[in-house]
N, C-alpha and C. Protein backbone atom coordinates (compact mmCIF):
# COMPACT_ATOMS: atom_id res chain seq x y z
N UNK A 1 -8.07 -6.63 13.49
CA UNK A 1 -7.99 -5.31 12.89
C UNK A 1 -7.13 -4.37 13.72
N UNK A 2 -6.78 -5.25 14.89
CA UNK A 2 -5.93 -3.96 15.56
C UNK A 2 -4.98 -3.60 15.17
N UNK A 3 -4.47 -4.81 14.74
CA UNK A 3 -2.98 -4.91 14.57
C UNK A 3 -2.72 -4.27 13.08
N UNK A 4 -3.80 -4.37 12.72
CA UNK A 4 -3.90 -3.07 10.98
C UNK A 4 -3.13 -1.74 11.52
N UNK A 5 -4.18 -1.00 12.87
CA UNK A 5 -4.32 0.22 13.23
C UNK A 5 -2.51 0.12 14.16
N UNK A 6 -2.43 -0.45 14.46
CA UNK A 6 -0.87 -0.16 15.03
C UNK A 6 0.25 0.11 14.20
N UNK A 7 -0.09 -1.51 13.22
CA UNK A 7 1.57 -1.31 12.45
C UNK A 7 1.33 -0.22 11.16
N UNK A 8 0.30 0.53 11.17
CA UNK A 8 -0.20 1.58 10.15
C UNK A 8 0.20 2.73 10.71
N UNK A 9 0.10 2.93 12.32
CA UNK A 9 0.89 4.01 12.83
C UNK A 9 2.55 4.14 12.95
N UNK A 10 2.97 2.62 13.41
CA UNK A 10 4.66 3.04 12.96
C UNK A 10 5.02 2.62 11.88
N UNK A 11 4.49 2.11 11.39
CA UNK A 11 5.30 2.05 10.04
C UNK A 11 4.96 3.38 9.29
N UNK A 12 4.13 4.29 9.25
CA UNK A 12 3.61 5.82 8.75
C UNK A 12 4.60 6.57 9.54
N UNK A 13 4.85 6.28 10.63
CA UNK A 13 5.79 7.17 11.04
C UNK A 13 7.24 7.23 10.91
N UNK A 14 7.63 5.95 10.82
CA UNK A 14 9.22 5.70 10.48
C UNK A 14 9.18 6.00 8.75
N UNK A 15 8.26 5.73 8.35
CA UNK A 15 8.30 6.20 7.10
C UNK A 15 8.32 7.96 6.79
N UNK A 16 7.65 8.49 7.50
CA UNK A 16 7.55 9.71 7.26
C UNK A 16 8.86 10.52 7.84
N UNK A 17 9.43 9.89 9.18
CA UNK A 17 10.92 11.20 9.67
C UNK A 17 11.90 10.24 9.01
N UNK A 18 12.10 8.76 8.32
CA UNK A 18 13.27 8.53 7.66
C UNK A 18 12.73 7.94 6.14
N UNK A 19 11.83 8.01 5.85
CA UNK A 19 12.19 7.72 4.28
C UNK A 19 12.30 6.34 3.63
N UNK A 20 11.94 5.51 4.54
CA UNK A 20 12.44 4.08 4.95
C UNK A 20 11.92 3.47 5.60
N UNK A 21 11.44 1.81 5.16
CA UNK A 21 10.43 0.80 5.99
C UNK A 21 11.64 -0.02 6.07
N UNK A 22 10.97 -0.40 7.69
CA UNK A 22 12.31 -1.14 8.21
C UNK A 22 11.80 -2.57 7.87
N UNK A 23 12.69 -3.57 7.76
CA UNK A 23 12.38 -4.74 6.70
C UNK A 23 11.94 -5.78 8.21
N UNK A 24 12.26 -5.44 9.42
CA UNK A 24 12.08 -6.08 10.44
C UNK A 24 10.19 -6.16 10.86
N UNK A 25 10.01 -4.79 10.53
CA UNK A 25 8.89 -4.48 10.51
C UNK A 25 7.34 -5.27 10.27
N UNK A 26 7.93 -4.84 8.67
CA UNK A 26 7.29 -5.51 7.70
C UNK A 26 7.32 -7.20 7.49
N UNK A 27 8.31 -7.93 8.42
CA UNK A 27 8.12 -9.19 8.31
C UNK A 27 7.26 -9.46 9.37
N UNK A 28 7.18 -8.82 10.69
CA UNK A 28 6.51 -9.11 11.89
C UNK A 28 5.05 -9.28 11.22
N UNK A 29 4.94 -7.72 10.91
CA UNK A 29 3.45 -7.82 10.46
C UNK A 29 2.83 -9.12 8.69
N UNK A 30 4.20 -9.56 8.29
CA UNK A 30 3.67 -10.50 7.41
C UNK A 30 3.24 -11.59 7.97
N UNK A 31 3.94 -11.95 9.22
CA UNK A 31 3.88 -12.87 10.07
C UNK A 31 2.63 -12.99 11.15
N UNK A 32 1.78 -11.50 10.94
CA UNK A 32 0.89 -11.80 12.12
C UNK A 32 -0.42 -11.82 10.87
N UNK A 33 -0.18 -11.71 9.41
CA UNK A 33 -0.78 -11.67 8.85
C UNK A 33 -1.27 -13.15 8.36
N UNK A 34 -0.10 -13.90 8.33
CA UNK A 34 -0.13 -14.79 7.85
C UNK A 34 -0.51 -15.65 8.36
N UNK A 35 -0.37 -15.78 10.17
CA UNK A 35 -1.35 -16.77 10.94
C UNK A 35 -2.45 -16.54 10.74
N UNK A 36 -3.03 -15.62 10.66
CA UNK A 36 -4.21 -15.06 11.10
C UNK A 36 -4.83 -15.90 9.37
N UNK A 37 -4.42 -15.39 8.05
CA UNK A 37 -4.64 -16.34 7.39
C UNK A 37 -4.95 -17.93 7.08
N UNK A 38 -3.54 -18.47 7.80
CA UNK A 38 -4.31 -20.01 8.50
C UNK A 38 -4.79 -20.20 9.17
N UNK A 39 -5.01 -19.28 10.47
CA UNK A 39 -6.20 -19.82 10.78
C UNK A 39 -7.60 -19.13 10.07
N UNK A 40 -7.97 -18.44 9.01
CA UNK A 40 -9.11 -18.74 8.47
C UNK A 40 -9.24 -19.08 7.43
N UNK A 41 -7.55 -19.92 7.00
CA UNK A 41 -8.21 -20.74 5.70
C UNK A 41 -7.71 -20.18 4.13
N UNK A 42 -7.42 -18.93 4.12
CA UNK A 42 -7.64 -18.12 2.94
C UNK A 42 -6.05 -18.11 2.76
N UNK A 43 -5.29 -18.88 2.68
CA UNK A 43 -3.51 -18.70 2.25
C UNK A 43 -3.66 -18.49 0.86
N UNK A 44 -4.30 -19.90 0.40
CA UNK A 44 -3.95 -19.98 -1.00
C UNK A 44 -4.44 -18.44 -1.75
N UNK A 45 -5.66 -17.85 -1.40
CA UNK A 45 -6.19 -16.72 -2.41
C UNK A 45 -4.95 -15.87 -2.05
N UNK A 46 -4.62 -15.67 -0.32
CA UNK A 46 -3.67 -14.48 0.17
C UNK A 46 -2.41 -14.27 -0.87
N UNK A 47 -2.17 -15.66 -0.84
CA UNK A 47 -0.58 -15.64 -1.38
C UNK A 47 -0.53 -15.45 -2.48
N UNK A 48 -1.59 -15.84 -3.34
CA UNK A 48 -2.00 -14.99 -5.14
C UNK A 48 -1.67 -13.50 -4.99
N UNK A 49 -2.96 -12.90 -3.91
CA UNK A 49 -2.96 -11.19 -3.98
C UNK A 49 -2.02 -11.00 -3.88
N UNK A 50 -1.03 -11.45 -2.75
CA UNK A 50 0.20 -10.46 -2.36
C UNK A 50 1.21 -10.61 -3.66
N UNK A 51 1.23 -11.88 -3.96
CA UNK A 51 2.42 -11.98 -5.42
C UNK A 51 2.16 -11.00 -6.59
N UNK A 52 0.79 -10.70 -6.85
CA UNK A 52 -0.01 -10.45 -7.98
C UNK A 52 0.44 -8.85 -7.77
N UNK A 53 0.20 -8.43 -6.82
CA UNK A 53 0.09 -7.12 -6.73
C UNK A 53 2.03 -6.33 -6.49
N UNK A 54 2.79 -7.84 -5.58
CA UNK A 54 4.36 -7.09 -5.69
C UNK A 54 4.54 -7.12 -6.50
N UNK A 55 4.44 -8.19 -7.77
CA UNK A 55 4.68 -8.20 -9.03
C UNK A 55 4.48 -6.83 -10.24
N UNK A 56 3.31 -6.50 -9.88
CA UNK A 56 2.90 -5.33 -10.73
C UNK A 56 3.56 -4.33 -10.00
N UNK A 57 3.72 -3.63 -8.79
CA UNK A 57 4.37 -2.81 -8.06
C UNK A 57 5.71 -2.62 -8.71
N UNK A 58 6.64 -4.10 -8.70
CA UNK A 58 7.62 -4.23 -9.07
C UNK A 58 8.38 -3.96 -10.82
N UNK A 59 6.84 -3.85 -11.36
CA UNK A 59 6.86 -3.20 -12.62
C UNK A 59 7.36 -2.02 -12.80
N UNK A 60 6.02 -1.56 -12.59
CA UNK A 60 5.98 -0.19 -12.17
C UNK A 60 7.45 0.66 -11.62
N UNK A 61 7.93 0.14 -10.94
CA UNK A 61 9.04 0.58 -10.08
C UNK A 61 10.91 0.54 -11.10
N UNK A 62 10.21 -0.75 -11.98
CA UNK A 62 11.32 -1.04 -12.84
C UNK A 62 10.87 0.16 -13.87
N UNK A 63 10.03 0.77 -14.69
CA UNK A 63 9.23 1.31 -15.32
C UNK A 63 9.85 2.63 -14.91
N UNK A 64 9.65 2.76 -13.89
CA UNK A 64 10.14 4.26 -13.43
C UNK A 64 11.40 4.64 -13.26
N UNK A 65 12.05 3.41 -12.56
CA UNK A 65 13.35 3.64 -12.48
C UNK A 65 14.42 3.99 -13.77
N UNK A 66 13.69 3.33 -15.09
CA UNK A 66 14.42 3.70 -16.06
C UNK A 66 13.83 4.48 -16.98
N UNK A 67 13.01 5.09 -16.49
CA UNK A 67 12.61 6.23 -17.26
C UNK A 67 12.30 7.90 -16.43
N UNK A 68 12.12 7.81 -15.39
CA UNK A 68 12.30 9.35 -14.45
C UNK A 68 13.51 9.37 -14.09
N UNK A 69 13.49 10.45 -14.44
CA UNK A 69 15.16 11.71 -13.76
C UNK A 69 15.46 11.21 -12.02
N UNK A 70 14.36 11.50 -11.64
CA UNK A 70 14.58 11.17 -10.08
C UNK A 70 13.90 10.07 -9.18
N UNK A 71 13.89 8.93 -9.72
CA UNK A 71 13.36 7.66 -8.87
C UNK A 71 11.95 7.47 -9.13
N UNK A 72 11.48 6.46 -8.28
CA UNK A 72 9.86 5.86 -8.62
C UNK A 72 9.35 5.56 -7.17
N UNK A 73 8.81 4.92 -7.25
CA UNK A 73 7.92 4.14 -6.29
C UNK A 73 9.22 3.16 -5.33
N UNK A 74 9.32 3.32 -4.16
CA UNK A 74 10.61 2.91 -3.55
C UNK A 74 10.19 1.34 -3.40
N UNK A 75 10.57 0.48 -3.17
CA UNK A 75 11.39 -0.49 -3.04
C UNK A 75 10.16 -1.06 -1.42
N UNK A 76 10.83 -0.07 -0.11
CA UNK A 76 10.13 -0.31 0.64
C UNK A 76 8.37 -0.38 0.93
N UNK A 77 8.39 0.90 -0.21
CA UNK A 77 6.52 0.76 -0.62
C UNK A 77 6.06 -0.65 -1.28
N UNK A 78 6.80 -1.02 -1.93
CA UNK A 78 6.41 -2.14 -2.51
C UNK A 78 6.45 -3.46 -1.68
N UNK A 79 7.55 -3.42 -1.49
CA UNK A 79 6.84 -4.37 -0.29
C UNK A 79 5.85 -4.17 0.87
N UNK A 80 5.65 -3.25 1.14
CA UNK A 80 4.48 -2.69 2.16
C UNK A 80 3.41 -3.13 1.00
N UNK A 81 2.89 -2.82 0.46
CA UNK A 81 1.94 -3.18 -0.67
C UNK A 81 1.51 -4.21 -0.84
N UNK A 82 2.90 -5.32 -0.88
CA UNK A 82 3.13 -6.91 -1.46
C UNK A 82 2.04 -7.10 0.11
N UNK A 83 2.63 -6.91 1.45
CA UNK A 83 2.11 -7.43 2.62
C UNK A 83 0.64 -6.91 2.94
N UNK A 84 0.50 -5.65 2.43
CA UNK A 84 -1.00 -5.67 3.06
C UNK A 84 -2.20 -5.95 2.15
N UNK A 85 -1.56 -6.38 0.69
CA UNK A 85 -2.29 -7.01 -0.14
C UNK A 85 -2.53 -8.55 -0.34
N UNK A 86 -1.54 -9.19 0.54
CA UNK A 86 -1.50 -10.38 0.91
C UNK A 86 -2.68 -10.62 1.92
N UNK A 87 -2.98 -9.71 3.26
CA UNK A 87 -3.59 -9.69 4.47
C UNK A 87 -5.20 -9.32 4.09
N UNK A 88 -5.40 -8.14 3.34
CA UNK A 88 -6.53 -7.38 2.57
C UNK A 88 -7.12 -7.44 1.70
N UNK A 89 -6.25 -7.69 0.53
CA UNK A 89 -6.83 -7.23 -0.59
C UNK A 89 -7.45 -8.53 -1.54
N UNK A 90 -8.27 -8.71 -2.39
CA UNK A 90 -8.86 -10.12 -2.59
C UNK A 90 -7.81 -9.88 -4.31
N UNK A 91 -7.99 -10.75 -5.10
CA UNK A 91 -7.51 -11.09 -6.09
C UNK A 91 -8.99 -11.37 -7.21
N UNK A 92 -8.76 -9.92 -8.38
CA UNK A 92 -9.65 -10.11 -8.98
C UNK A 92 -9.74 -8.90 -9.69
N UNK A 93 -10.19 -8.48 -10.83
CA UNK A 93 -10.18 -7.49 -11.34
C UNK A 93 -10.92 -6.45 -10.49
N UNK A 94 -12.27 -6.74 -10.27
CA UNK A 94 -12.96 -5.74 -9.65
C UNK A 94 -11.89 -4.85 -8.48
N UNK A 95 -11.25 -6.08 -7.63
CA UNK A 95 -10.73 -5.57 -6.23
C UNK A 95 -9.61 -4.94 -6.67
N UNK A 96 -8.72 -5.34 -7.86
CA UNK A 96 -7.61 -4.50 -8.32
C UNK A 96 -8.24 -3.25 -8.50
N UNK A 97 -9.12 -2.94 -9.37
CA UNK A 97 -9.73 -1.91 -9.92
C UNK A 97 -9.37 -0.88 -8.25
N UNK A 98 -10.97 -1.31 -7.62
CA UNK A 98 -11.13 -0.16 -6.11
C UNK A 98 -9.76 -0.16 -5.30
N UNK A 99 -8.91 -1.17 -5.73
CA UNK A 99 -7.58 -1.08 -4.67
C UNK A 99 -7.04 0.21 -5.46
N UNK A 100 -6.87 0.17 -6.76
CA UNK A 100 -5.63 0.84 -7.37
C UNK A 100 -6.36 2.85 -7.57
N UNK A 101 -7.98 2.59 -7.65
CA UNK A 101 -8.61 3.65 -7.09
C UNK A 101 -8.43 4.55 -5.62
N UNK A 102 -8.64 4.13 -4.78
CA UNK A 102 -8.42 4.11 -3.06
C UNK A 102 -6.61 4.31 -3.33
N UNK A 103 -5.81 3.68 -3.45
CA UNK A 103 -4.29 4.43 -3.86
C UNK A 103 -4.42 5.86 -4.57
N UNK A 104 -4.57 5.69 -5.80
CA UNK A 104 -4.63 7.27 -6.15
C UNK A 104 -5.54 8.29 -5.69
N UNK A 105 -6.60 7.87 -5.11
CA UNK A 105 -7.17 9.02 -4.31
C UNK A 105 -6.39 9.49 -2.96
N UNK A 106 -5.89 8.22 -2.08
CA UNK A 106 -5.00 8.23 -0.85
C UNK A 106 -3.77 9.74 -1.30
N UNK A 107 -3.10 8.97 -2.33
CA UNK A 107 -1.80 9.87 -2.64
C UNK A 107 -2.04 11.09 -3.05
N UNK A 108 -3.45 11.49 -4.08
CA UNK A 108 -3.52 13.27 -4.00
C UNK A 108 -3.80 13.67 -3.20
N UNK A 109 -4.36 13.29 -1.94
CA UNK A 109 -5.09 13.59 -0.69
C UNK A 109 -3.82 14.22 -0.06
N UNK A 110 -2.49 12.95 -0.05
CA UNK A 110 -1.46 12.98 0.32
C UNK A 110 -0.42 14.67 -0.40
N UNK A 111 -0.52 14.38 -1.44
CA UNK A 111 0.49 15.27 -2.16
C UNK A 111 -0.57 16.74 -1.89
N UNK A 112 -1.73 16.59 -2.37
CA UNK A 112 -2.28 18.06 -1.58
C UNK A 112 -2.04 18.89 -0.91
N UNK A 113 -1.96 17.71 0.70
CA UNK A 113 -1.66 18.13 2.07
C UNK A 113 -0.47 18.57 2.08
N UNK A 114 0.74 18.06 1.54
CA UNK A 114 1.91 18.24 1.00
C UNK A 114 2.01 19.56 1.05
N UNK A 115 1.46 20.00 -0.59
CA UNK A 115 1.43 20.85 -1.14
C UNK A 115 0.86 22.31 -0.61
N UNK A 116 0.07 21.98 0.53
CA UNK A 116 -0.80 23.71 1.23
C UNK A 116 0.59 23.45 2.00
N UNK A 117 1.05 22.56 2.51
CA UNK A 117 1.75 22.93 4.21
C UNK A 117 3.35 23.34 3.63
N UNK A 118 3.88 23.02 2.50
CA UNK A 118 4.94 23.13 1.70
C UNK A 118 5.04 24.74 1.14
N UNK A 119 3.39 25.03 0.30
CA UNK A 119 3.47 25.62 -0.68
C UNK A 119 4.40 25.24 -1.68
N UNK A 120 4.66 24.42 -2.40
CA UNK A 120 5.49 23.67 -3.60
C UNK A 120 5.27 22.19 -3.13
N UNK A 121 5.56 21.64 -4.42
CA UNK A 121 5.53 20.22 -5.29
C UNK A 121 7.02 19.09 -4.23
N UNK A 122 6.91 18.57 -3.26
CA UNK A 122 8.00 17.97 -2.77
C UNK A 122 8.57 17.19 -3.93
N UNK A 123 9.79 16.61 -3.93
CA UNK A 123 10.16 15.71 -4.86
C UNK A 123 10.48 14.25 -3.85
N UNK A 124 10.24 14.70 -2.73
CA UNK A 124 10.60 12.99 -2.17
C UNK A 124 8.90 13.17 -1.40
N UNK A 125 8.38 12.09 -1.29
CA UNK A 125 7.05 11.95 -0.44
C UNK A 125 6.93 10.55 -0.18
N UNK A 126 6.49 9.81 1.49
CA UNK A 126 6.96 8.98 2.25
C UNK A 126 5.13 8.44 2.09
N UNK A 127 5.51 7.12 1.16
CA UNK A 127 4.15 7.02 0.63
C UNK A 127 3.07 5.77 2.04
N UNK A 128 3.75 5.46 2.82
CA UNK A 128 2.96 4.64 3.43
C UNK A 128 1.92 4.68 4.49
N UNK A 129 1.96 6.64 4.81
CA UNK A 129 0.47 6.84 4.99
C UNK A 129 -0.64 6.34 4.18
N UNK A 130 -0.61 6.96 2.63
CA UNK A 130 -0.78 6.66 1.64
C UNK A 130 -1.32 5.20 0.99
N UNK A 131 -0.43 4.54 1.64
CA UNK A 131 -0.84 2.98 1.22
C UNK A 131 -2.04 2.62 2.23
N UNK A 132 -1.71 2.79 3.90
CA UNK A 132 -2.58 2.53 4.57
C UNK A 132 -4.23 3.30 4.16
N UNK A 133 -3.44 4.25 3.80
CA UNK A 133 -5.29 5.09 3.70
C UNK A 133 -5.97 4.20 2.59
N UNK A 134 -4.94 3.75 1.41
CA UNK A 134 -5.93 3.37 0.75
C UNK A 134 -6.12 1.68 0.73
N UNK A 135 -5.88 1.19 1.68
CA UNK A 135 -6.43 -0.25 2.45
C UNK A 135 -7.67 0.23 3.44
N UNK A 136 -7.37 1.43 4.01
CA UNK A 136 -8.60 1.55 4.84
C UNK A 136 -9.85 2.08 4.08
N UNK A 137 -9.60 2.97 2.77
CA UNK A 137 -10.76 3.28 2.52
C UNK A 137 -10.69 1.67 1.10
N UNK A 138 -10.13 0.85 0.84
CA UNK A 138 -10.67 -0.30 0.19
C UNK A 138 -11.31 -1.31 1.07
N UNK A 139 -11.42 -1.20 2.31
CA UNK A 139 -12.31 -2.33 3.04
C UNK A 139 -12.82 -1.78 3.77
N UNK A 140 -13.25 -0.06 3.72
CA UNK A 140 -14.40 0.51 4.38
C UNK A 140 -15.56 1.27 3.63
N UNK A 141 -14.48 1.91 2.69
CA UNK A 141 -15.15 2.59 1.59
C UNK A 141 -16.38 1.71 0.61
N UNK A 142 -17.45 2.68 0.35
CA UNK A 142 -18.14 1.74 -0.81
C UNK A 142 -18.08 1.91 -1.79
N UNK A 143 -16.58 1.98 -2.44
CA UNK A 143 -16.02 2.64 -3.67
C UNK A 143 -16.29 1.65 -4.84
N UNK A 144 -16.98 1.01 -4.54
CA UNK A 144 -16.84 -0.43 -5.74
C UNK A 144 -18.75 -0.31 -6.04
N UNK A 145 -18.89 0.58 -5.37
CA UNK A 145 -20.80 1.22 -5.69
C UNK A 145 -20.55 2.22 -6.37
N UNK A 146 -19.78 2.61 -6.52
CA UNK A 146 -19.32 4.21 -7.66
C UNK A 146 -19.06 3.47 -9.05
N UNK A 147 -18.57 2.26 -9.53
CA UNK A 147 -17.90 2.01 -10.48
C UNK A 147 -19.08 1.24 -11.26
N UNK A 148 -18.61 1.68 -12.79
CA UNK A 148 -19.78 1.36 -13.48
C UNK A 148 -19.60 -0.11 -13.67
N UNK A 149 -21.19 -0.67 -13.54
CA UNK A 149 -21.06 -2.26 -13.47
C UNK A 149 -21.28 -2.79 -15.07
């Protein structure tokens, strides 16, 4: 779990003063993700989540791109997404459900904070605080006790 809490701090930070996940980054940490996977076994489910979820990201992103004036969901988020949904996130409706919950709560939390320290609506916002918050509150949170069974 440490290595959650590290590459969640620079990668939040290079994300936040440039706008941009460095692709070097994001392979290290696929890479420390991915041992850590063999050694406990869980590749095959990992490598579902992470496809399952760049895939839909990658929707989304196509989705936006040709239909908003000014861009979507970047490129680098999505792969940040693809990797810590590979490492985290289980494969399954329920876990899609609280994952894609824990995201949109993360990002108004995000655009909020934005929004008092701004006073106005940014049009660019550096979403991978955002992503991390909502991996941390999907495998801390008991957000999946809120949802009707």
């Amino acid at each position: 779990m440490l290595c959650f809490y590290i590459f969640a701090i620079v990668i939040s930070i290079e994300d936040l003063r440039n706008f941009r996940i460095s692709n070097r980054l994001l392979l290290v940490f696929f890479f420390v993700l991915f041992s850590e996977s063999l050694i406990s076994g869980n590749l095959n489910r990992q490598v579902f989540s992470g496809v399952f979820f760049l895939l839909v990201f990658s929707v989304i992103h196509l989705v936006g791109r040709f239909t908003a004036s000014k861009g979507s969901i970047g490129i680098g988020d999505i792969k940040l997404i693809g990797v810590l949904t590979f490492g985290y996130v289980n494969l399954g409706f329920r876990s899609v459900e609280i994952f894609l919950i824990s995201l949109c709560l993360a990002l108004l939390a995000q655009i909020g904070l934005e929004f008092i320290r701004n006073r106005k609506l940014v049009s660019r916002i550096a979403m991978a605080p955002s992503i991390f918050l909502a991996i941390a509150l999907y495998l801390y949170a008991p957000l999946g006790l809120l949802l009707p069974q």
